[in-house]
PDB file of N, CA and C in Angstrom:
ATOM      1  N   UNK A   1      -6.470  11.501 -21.758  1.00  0.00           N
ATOM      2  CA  UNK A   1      -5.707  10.412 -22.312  1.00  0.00           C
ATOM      3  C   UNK A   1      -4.775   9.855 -21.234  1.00  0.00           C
ATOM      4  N   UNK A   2      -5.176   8.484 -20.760  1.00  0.00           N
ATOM      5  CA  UNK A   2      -3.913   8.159 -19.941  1.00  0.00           C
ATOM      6  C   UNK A   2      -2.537   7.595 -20.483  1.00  0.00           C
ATOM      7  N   UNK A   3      -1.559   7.568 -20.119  1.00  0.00           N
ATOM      8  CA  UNK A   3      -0.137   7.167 -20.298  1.00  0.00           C
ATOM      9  C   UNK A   3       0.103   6.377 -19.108  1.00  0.00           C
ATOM     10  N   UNK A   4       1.432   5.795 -19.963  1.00  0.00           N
ATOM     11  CA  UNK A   4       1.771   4.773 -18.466  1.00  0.00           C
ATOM     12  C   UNK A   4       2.570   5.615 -17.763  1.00  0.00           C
ATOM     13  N   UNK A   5       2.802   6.623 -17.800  1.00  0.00           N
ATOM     14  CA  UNK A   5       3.291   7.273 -16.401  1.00  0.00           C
ATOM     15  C   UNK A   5       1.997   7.676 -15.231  1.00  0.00           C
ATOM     16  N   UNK A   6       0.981   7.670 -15.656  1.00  0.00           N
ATOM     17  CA  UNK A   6      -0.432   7.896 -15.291  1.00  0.00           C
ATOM     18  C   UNK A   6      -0.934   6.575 -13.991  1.00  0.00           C
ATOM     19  N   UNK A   7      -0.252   5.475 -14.713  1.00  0.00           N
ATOM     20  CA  UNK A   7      -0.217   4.314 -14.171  1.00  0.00           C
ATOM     21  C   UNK A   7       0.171   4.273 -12.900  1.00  0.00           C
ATOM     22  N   UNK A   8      -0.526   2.929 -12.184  1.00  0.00           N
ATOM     23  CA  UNK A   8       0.086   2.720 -10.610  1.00  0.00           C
ATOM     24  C   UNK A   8      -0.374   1.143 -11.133  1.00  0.00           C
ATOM     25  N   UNK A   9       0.601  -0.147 -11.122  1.00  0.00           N
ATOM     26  CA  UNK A   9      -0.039  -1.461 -11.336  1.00  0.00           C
ATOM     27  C   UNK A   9       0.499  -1.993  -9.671  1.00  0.00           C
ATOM     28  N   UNK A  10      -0.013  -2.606  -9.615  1.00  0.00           N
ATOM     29  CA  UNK A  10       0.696  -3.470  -7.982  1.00  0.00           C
ATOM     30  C   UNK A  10       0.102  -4.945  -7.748  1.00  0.00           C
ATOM     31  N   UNK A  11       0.638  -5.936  -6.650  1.00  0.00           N
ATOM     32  CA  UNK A  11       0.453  -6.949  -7.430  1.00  0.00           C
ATOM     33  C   UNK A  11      -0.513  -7.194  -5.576  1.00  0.00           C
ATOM     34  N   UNK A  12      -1.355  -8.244  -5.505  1.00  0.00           N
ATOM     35  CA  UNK A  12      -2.431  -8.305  -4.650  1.00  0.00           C
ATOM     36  C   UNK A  12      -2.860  -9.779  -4.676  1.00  0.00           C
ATOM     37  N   UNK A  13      -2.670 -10.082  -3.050  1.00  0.00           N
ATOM     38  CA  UNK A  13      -3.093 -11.567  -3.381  1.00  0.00           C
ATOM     39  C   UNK A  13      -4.544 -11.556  -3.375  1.00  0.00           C
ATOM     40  N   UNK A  14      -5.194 -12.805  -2.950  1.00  0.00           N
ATOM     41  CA  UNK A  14      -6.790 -12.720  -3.932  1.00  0.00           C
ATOM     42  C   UNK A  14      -6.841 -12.270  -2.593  1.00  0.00           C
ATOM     43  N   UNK A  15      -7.030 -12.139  -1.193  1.00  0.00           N
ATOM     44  CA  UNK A  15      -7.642 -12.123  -0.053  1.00  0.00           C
ATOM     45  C   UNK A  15      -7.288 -10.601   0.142  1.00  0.00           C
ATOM     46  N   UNK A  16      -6.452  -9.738  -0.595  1.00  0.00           N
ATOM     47  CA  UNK A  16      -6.340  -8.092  -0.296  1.00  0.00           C
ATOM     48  C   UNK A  16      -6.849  -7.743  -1.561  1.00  0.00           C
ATOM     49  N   UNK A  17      -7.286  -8.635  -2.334  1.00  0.00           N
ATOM     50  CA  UNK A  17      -8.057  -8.107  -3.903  1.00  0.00           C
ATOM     51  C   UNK A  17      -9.574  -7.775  -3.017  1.00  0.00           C
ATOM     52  N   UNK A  18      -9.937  -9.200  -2.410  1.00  0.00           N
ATOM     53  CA  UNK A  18     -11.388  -9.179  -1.820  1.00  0.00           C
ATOM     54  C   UNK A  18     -11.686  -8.100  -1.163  1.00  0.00           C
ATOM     55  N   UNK A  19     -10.548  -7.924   0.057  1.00  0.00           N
ATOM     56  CA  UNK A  19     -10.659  -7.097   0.788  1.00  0.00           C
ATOM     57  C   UNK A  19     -11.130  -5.326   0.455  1.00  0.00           C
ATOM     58  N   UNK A  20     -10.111  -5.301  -0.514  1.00  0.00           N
ATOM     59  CA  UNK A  20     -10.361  -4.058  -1.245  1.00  0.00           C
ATOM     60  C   UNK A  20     -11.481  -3.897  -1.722  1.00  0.00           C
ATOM     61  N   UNK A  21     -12.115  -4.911  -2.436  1.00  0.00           N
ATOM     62  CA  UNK A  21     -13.278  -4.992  -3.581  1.00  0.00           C
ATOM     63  C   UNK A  21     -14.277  -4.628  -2.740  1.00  0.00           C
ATOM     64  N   UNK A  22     -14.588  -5.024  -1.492  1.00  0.00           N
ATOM     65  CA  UNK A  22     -15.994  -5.497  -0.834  1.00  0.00           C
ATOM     66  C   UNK A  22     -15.687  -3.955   0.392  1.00  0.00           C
ATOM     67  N   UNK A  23     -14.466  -3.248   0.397  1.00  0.00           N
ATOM     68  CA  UNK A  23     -14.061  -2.069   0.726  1.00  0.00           C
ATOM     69  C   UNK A  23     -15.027  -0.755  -0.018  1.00  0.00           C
ATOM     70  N   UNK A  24     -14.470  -0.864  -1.079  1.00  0.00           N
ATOM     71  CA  UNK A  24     -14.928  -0.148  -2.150  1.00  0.00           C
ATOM     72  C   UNK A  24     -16.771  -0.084  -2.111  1.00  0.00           C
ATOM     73  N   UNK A  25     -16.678  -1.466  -2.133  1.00  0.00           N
ATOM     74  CA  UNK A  25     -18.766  -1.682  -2.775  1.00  0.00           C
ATOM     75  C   UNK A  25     -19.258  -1.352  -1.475  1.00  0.00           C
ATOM     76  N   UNK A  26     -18.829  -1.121  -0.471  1.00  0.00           N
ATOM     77  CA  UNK A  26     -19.172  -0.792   0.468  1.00  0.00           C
ATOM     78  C   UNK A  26     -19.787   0.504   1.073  1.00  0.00           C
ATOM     79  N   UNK A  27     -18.475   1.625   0.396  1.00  0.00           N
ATOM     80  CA  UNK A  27     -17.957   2.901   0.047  1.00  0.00           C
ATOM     81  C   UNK A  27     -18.927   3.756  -1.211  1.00  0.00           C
ATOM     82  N   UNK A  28     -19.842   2.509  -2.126  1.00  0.00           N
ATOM     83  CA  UNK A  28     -20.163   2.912  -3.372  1.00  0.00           C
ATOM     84  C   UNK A  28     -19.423   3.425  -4.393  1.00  0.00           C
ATOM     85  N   UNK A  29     -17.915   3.201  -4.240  1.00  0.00           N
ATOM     86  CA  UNK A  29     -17.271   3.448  -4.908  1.00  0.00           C
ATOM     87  C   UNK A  29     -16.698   2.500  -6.110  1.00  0.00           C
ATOM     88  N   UNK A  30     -16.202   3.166  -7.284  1.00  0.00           N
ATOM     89  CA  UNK A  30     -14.955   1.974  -8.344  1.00  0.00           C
ATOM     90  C   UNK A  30     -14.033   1.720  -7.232  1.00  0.00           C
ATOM     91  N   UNK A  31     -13.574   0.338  -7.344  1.00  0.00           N
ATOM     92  CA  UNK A  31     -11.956  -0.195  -6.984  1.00  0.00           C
ATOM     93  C   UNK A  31     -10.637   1.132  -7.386  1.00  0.00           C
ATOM     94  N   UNK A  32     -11.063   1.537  -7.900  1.00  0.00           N
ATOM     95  CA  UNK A  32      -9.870   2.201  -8.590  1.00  0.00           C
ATOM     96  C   UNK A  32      -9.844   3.635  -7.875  1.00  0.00           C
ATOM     97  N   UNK A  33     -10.761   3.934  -7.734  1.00  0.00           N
ATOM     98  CA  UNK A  33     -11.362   5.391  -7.077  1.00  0.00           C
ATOM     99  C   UNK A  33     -10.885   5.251  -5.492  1.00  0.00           C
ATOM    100  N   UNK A  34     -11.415   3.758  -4.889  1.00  0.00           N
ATOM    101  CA  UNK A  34     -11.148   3.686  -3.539  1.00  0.00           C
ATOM    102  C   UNK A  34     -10.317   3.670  -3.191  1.00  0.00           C
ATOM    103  N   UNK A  35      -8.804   2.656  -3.718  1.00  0.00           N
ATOM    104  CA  UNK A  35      -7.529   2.698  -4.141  1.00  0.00           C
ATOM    105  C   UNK A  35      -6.960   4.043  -4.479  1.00  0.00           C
ATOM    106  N   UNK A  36      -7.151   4.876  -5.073  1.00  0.00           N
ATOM    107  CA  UNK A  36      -6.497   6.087  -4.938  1.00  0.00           C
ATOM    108  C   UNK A  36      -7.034   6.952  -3.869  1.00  0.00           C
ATOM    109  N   UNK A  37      -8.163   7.289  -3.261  1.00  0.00           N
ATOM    110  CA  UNK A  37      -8.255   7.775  -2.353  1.00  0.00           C
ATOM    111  C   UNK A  37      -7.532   7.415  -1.228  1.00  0.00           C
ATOM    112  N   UNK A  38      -7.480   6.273  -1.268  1.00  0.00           N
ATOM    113  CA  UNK A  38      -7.027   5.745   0.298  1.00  0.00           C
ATOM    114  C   UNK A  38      -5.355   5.886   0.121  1.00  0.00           C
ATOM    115  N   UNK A  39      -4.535   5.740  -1.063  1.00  0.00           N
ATOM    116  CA  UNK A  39      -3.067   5.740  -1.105  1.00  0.00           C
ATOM    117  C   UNK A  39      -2.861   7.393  -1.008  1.00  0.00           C
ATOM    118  N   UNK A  40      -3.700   8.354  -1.602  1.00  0.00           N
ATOM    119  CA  UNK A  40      -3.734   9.756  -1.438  1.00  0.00           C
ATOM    120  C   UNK A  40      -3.825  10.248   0.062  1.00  0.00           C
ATOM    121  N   UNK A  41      -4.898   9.439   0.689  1.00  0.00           N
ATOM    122  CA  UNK A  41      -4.850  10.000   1.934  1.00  0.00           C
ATOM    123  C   UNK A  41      -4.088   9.872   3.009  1.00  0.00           C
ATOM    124  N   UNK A  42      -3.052   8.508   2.394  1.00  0.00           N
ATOM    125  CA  UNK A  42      -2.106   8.067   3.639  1.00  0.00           C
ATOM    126  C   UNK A  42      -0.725   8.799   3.224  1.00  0.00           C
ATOM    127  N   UNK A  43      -0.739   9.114   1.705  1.00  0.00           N
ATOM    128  CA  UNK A  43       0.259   9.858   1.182  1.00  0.00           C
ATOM    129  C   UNK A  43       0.599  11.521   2.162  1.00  0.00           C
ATOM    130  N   UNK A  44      -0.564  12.095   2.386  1.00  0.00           N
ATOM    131  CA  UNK A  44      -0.597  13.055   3.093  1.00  0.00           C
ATOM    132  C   UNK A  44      -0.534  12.717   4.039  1.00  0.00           C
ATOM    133  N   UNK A  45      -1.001  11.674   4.633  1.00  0.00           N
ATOM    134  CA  UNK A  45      -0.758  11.979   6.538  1.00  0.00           C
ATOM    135  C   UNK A  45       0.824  11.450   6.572  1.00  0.00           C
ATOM    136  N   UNK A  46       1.635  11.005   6.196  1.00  0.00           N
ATOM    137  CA  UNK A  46       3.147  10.162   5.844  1.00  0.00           C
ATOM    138  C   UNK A  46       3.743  11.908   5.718  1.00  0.00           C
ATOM    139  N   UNK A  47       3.340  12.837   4.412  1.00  0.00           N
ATOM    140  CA  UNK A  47       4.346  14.197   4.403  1.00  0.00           C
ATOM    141  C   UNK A  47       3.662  15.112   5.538  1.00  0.00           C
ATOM    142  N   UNK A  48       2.870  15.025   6.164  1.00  0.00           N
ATOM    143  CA  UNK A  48       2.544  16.053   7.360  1.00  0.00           C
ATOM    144  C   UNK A  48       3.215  15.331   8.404  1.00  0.00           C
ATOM    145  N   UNK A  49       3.592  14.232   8.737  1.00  0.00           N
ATOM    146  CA  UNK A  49       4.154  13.875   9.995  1.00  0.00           C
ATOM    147  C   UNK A  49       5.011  12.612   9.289  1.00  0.00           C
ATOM    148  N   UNK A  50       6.003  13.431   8.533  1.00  0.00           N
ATOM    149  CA  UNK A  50       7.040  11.782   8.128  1.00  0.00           C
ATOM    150  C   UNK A  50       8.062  11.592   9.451  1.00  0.00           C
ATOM    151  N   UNK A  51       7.750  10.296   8.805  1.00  0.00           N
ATOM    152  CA  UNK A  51       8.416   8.984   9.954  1.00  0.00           C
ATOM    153  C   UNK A  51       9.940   9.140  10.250  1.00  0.00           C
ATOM    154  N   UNK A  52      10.678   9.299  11.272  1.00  0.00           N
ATOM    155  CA  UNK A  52      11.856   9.285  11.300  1.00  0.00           C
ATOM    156  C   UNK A  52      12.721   8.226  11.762  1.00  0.00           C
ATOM    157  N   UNK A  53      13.284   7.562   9.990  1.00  0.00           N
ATOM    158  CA  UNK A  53      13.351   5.996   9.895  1.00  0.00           C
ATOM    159  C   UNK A  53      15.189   6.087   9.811  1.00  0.00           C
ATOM    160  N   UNK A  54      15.733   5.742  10.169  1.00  0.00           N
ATOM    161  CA  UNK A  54      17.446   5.677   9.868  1.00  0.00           C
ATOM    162  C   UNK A  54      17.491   5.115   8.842  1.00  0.00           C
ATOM    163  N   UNK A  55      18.497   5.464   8.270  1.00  0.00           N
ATOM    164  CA  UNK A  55      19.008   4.869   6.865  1.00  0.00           C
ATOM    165  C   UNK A  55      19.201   3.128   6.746  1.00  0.00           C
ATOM    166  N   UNK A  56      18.697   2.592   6.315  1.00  0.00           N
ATOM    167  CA  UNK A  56      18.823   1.332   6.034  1.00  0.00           C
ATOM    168  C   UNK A  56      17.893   0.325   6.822  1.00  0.00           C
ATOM    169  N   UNK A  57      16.969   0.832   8.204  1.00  0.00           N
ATOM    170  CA  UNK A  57      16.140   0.383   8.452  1.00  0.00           C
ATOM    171  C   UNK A  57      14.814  -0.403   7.827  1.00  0.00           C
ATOM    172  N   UNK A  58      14.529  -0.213   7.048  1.00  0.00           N
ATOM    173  CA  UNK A  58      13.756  -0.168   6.369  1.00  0.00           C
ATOM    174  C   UNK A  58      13.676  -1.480   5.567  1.00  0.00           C
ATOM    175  N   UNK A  59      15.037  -1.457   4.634  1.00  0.00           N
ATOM    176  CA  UNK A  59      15.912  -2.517   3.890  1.00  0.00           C
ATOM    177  C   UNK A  59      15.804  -3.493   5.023  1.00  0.00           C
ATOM    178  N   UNK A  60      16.081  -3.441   6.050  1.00  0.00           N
ATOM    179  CA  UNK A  60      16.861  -4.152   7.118  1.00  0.00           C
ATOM    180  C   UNK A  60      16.051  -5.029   7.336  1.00  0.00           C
ATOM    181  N   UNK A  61      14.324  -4.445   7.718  1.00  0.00           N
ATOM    182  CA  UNK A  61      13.222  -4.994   8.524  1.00  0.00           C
ATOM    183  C   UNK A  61      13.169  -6.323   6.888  1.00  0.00           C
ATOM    184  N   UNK A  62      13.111  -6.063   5.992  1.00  0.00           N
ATOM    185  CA  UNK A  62      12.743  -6.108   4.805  1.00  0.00           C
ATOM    186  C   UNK A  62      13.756  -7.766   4.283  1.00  0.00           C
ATOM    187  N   UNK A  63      14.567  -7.316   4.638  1.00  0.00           N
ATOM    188  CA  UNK A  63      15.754  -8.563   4.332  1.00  0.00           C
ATOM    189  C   UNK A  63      15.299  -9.759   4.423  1.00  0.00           C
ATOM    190  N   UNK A  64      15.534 -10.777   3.372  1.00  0.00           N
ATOM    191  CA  UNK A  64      15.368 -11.849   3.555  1.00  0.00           C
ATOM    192  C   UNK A  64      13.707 -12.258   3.351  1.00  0.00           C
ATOM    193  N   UNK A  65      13.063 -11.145   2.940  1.00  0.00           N
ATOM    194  CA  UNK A  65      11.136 -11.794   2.634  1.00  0.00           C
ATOM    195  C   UNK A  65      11.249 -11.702   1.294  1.00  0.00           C
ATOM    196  N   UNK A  66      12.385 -11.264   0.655  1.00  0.00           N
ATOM    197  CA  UNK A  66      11.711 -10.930  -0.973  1.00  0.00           C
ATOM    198  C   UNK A  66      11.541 -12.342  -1.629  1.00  0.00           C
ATOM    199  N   UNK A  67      11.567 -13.294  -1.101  1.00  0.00           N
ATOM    200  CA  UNK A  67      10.904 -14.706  -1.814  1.00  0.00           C
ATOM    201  C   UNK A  67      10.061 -14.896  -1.261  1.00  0.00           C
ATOM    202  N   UNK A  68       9.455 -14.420   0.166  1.00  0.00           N
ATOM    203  CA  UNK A  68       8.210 -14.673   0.952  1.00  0.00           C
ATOM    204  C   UNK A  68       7.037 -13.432   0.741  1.00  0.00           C
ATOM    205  N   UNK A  69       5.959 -14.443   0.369  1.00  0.00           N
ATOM    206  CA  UNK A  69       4.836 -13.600   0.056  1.00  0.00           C
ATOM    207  C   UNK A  69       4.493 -12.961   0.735  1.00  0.00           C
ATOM    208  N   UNK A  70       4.585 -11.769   0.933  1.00  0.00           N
ATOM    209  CA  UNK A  70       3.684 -10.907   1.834  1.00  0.00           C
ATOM    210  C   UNK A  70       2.665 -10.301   2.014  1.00  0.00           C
ATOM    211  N   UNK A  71       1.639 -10.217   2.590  1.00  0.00           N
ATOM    212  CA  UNK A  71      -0.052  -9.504   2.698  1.00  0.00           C
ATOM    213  C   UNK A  71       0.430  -8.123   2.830  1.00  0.00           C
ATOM    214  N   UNK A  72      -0.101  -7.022   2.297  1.00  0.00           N
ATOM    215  CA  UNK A  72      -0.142  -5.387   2.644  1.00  0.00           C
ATOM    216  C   UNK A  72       0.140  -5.279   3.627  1.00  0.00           C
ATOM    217  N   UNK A  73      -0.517  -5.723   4.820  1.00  0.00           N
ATOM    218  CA  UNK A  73      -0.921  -5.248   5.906  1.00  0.00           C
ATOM    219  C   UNK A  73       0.509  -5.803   6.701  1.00  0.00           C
ATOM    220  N   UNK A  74       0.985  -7.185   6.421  1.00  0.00           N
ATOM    221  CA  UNK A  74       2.483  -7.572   6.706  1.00  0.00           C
ATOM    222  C   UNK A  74       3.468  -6.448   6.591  1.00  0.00           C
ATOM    223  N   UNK A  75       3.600  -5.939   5.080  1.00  0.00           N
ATOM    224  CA  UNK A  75       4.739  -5.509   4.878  1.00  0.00           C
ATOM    225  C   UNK A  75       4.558  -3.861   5.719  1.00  0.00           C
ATOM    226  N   UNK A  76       2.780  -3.123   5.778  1.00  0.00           N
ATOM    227  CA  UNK A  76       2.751  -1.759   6.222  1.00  0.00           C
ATOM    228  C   UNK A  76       3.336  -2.353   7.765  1.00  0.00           C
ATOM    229  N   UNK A  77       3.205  -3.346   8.278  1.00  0.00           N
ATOM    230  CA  UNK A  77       3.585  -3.420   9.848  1.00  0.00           C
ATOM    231  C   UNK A  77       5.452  -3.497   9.777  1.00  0.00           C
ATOM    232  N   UNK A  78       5.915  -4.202   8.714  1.00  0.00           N
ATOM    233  CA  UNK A  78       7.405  -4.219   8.646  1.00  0.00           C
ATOM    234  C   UNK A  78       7.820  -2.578   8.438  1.00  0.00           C
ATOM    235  N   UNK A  79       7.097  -1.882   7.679  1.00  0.00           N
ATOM    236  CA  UNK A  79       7.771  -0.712   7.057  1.00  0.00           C
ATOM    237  C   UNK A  79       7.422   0.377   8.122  1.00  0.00           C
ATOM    238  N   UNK A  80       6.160   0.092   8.930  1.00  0.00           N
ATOM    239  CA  UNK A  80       5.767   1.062   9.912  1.00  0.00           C
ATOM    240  C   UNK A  80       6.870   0.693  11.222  1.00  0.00           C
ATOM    241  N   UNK A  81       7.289  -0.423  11.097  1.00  0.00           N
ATOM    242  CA  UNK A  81       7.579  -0.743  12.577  1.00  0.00           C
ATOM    243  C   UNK A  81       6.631  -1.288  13.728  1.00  0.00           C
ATOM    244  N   UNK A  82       5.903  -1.482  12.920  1.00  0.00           N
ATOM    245  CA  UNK A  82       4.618  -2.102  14.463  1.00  0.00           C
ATOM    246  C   UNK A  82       5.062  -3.029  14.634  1.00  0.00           C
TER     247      UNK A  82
END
């Protein structure tokens, strides 16, 4: 039985929907299956070697986009630091 604590919703513009989709069919996998594998697997490599980010960095890089749309791959380069 799922619950919404079970839940993960997130929001995806159409070009990281595609991306994902044609990821997945690729993989032979559900969207949903590929999507958790892949957030599982980065989940672990993040607690085997977490990032050592100063306090407020993060926020900092971050400031000033929350009205600007951002692609995944934007915000993993803001939050990674690349």
């Amino acid at each position: 039985m799922t619950t919404a604590a079970d839940r993960l919703d997130l929001r995806l513009s159409a070009e990281d929907k595609h991306r994902i989709r044609t990821a997945a069919s690729l993989r032979g996998m559900p969207v949903a299956a590929f999507v958790r594998e892949a957030a599982l697997h980065e989940a672990q490599a993040v607690i085997a070697n977490p990032p050592t980010v100063h306090k407020g960095t993060v926020s900092a890089r971050l400031r000033g986009r929350a009205t600007t749309r951002l692609s995944t791959d934007e915000i993993m380069r803001l939050t990674r630091g690349i």
